[in-house]
PDB file of N, CA and C in Angstrom:
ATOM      1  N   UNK A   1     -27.000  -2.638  26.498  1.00  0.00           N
ATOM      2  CA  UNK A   1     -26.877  -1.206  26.273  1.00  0.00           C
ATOM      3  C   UNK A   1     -25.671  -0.893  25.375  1.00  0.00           C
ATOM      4  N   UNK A   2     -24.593  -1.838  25.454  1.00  0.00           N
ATOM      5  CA  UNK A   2     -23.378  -1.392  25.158  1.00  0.00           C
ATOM      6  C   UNK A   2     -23.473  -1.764  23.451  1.00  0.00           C
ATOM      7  N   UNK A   3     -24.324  -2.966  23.487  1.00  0.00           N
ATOM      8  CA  UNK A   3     -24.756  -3.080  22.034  1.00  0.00           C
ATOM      9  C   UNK A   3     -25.294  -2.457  21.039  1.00  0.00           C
ATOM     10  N   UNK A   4     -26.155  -1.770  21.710  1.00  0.00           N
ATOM     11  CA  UNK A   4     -27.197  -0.558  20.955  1.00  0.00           C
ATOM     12  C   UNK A   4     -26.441   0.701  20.680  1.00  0.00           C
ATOM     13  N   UNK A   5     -25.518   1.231  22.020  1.00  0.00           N
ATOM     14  CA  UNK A   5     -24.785   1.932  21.404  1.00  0.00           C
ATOM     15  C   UNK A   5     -23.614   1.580  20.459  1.00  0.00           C
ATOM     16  N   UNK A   6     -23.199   0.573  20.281  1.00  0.00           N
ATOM     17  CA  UNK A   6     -22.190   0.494  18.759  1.00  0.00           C
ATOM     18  C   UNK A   6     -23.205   0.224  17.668  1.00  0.00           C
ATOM     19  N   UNK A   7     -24.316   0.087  17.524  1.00  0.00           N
ATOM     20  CA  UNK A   7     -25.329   0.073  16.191  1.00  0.00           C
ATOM     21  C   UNK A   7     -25.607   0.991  16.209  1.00  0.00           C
ATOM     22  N   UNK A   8     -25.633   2.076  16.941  1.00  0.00           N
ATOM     23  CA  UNK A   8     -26.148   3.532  16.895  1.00  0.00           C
ATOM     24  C   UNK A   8     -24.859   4.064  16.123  1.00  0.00           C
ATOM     25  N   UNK A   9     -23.912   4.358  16.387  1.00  0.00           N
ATOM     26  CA  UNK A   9     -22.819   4.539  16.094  1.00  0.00           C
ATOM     27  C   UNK A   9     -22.550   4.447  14.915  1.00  0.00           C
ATOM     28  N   UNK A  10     -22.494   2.666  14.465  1.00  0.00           N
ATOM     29  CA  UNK A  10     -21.919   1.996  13.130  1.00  0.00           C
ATOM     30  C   UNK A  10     -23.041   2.795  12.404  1.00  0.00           C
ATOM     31  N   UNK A  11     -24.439   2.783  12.549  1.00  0.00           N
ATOM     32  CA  UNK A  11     -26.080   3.016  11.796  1.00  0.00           C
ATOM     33  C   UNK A  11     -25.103   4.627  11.277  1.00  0.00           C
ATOM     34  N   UNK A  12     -24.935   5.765  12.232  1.00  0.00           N
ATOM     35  CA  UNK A  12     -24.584   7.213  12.244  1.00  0.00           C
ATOM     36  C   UNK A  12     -23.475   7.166  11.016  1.00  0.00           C
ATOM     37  N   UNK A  13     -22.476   6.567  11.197  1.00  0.00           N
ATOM     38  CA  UNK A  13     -20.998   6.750  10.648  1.00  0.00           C
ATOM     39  C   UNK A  13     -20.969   5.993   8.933  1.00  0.00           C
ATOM     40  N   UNK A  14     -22.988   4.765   8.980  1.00  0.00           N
ATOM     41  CA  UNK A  14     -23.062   4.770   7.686  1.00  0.00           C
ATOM     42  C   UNK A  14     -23.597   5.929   6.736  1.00  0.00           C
ATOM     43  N   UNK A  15     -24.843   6.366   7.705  1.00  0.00           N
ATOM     44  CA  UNK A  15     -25.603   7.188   7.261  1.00  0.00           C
ATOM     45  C   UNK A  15     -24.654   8.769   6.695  1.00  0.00           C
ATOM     46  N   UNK A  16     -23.807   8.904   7.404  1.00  0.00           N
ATOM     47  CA  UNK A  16     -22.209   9.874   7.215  1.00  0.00           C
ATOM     48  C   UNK A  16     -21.823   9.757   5.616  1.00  0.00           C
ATOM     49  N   UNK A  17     -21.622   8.362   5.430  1.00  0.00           N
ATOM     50  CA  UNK A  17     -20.480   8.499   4.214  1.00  0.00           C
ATOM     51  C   UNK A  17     -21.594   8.546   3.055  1.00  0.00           C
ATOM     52  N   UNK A  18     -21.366   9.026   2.249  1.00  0.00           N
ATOM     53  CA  UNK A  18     -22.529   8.790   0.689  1.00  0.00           C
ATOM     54  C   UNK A  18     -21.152   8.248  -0.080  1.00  0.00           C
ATOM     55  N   UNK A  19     -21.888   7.381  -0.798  1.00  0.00           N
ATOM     56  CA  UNK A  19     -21.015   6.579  -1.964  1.00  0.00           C
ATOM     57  C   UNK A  19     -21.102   7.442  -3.243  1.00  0.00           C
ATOM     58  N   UNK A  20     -22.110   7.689  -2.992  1.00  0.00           N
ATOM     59  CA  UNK A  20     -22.558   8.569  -4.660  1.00  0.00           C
ATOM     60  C   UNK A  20     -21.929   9.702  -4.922  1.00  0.00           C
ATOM     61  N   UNK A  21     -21.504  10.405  -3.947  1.00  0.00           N
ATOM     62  CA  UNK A  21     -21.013  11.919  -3.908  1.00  0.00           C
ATOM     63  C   UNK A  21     -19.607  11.659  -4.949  1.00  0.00           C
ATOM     64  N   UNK A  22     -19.375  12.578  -5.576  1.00  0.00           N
ATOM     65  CA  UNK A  22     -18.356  12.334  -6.524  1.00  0.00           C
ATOM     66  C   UNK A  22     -16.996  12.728  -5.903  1.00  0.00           C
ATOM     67  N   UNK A  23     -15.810  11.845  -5.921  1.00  0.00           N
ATOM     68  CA  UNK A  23     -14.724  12.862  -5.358  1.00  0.00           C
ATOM     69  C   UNK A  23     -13.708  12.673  -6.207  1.00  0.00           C
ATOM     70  N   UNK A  24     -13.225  13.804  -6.463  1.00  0.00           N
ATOM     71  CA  UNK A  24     -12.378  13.962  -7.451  1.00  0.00           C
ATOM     72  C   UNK A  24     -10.767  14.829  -6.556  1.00  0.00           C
ATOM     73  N   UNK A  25     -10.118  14.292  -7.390  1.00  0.00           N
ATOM     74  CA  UNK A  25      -8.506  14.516  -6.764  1.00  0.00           C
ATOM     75  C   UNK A  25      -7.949  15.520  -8.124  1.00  0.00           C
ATOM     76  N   UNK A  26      -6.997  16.295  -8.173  1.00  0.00           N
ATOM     77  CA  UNK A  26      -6.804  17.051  -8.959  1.00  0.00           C
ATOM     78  C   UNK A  26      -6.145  16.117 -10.259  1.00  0.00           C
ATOM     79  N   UNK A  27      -5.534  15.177 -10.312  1.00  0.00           N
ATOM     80  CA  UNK A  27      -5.046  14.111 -10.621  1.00  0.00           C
ATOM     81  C   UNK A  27      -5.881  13.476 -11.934  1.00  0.00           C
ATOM     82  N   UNK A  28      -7.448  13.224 -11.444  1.00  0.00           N
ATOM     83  CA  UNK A  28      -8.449  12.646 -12.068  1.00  0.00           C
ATOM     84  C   UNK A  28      -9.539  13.836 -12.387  1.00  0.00           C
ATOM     85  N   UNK A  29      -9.491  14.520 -12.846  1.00  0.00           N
ATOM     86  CA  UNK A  29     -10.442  15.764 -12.494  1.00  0.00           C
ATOM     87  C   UNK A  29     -10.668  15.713 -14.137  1.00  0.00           C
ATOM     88  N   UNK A  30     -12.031  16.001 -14.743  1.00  0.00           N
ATOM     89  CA  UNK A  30     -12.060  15.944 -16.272  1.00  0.00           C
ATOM     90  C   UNK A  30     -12.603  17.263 -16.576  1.00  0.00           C
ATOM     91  N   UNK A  31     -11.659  17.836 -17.609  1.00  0.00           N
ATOM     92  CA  UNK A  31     -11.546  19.106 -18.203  1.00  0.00           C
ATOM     93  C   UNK A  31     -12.974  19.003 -19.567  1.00  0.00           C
ATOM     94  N   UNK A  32     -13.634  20.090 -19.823  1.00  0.00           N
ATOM     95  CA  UNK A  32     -14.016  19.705 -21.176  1.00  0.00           C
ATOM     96  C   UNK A  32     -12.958  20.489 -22.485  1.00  0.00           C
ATOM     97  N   UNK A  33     -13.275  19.329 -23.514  1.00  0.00           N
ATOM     98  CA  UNK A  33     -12.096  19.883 -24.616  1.00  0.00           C
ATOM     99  C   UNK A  33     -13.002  20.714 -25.011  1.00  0.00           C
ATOM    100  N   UNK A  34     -12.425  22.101 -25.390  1.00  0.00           N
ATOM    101  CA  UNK A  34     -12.813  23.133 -25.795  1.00  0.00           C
ATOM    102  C   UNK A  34     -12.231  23.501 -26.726  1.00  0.00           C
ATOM    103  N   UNK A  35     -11.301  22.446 -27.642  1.00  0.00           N
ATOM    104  CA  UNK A  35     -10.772  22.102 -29.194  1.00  0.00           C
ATOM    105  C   UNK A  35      -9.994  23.038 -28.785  1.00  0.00           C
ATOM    106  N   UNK A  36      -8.755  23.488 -30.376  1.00  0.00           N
ATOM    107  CA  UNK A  36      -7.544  23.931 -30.617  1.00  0.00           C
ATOM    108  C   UNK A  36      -7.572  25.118 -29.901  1.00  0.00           C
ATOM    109  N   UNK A  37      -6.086  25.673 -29.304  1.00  0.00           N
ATOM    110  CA  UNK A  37      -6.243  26.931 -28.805  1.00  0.00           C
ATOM    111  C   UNK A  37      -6.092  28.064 -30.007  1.00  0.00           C
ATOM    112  N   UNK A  38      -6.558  29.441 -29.900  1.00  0.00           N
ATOM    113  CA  UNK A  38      -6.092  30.105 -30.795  1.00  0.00           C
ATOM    114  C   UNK A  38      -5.017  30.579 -30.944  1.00  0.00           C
ATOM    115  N   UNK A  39      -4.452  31.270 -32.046  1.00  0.00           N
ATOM    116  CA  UNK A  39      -2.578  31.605 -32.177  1.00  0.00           C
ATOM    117  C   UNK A  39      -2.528  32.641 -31.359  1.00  0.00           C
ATOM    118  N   UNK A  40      -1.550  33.031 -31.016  1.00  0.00           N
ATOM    119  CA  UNK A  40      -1.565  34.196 -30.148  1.00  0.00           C
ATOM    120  C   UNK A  40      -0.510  35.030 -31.075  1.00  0.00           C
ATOM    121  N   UNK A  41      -1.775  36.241 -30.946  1.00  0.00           N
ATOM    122  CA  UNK A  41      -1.368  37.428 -31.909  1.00  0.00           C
ATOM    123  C   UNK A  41      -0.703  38.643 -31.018  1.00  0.00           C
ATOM    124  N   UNK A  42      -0.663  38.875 -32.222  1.00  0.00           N
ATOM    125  CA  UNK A  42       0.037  40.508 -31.367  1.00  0.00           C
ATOM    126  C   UNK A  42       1.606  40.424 -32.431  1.00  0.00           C
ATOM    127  N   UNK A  43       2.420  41.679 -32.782  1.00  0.00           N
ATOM    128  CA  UNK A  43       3.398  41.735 -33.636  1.00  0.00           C
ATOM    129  C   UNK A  43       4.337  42.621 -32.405  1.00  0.00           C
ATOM    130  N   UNK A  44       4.157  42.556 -31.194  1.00  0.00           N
ATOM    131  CA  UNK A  44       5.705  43.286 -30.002  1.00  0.00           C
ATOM    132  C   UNK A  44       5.200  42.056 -29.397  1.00  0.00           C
ATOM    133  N   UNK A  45       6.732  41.721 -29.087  1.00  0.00           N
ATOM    134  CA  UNK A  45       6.913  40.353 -28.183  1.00  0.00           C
ATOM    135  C   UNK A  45       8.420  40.883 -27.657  1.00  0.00           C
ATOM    136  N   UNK A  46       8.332  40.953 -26.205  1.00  0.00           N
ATOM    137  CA  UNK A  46       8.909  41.164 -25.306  1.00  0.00           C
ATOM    138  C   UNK A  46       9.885  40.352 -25.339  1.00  0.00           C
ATOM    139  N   UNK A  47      11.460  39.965 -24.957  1.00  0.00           N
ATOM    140  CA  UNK A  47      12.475  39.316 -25.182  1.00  0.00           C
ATOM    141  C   UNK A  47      12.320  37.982 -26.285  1.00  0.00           C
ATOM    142  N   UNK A  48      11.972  37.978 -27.086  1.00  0.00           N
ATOM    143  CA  UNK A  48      12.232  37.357 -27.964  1.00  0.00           C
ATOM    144  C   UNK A  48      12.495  37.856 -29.632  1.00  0.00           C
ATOM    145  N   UNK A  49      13.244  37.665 -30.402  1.00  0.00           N
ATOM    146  CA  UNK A  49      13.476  37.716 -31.408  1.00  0.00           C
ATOM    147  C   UNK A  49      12.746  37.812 -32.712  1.00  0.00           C
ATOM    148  N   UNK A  50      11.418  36.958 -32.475  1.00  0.00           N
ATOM    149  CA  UNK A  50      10.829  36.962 -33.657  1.00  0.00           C
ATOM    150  C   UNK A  50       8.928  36.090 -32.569  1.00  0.00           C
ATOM    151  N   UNK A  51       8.151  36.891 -33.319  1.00  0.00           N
ATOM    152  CA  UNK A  51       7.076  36.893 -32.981  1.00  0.00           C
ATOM    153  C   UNK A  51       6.387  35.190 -31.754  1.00  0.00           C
ATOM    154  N   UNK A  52       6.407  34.618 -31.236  1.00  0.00           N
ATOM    155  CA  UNK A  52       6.326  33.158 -30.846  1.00  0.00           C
ATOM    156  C   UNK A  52       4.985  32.687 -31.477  1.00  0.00           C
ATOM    157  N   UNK A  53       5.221  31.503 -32.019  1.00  0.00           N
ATOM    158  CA  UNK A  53       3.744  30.664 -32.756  1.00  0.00           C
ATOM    159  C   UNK A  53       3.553  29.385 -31.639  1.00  0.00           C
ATOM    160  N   UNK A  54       2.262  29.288 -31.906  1.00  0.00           N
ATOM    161  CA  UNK A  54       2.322  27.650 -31.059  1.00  0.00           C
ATOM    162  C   UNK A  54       2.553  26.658 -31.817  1.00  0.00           C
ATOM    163  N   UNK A  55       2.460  26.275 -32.982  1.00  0.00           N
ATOM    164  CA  UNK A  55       3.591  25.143 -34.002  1.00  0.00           C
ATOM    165  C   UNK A  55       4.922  25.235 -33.145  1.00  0.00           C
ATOM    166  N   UNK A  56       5.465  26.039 -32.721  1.00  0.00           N
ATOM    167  CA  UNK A  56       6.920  25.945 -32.182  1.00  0.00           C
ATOM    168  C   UNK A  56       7.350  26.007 -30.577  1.00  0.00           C
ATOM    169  N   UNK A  57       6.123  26.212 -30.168  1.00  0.00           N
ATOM    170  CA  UNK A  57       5.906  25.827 -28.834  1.00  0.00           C
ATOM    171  C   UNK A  57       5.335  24.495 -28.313  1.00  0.00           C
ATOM    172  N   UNK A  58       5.136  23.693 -29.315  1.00  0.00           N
ATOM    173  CA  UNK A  58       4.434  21.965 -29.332  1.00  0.00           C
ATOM    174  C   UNK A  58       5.607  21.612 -28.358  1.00  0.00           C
ATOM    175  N   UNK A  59       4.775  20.532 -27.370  1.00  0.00           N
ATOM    176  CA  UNK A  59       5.849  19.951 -26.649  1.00  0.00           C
ATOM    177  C   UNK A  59       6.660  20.269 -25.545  1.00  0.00           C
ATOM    178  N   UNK A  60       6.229  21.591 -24.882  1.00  0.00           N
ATOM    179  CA  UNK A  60       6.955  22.214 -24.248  1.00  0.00           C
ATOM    180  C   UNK A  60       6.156  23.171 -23.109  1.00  0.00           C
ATOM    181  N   UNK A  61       6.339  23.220 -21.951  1.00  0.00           N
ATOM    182  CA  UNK A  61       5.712  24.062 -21.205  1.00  0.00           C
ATOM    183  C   UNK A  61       5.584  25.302 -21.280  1.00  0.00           C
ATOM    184  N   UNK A  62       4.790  25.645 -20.969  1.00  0.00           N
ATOM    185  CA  UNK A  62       4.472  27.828 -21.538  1.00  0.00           C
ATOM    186  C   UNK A  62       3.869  28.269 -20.075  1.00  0.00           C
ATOM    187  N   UNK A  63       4.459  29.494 -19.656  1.00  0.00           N
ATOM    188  CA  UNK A  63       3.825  30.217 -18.850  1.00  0.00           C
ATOM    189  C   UNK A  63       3.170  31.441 -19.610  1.00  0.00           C
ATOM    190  N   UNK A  64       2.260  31.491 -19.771  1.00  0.00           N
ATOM    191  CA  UNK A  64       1.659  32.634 -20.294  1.00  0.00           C
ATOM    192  C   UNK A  64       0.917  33.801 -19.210  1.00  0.00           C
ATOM    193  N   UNK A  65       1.367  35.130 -19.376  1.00  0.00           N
ATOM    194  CA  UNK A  65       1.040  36.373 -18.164  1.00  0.00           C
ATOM    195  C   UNK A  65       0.660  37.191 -19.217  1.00  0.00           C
ATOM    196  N   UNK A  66      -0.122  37.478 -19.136  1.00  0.00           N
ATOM    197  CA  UNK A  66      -1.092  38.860 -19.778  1.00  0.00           C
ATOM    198  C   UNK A  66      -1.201  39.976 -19.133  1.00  0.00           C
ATOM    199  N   UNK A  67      -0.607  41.146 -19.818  1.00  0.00           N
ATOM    200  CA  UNK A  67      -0.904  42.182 -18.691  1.00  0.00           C
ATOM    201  C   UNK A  67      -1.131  43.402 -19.648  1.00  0.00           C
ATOM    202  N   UNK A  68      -1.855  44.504 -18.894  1.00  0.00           N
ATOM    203  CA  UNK A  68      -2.360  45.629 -19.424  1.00  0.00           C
ATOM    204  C   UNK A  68      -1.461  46.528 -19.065  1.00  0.00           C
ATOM    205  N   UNK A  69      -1.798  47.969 -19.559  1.00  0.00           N
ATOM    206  CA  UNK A  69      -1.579  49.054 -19.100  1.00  0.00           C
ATOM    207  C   UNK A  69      -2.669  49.944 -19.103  1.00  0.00           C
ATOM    208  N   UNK A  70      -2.916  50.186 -17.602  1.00  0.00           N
ATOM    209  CA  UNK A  70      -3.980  51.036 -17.737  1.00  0.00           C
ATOM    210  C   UNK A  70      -4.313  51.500 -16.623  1.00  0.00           C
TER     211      UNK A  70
END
């Protein structure tokens, strides 16, 4: 009896896992390239001096916040 129930068990806990199911970690996760970003326009730029391009943002982290008024 004691046998059947650990093949019942092991049989359940295979039938459980799928191999195929895809799992992805944020780590490995694949983006599609959706090619170059566009420049970001606009001629008022909020604390900065002179308009920002992305040529001069290469290399460097950006938080970008968009906001309305309305």
């Amino acid at each position: 009896m004691n046998r059947w129930l650990n093949l019942f068990f092991a049989l359940a806990l295979t039938a459980c896992a799928s191999p195929t199911a895809p799992t992805q970690s944020a780590g490995n996760a694949r983006y599609p390239d959706l090619g170059a970003a566009p420049e970001l326009a606009g001629d008022t730029w909020l604390n900065t001096p002179v308009p920002l391009r992305l040529a001069n943002l290469r290399g460097k982290v950006v938080l970008v916040e968009m906001w309305t008024f309305g």
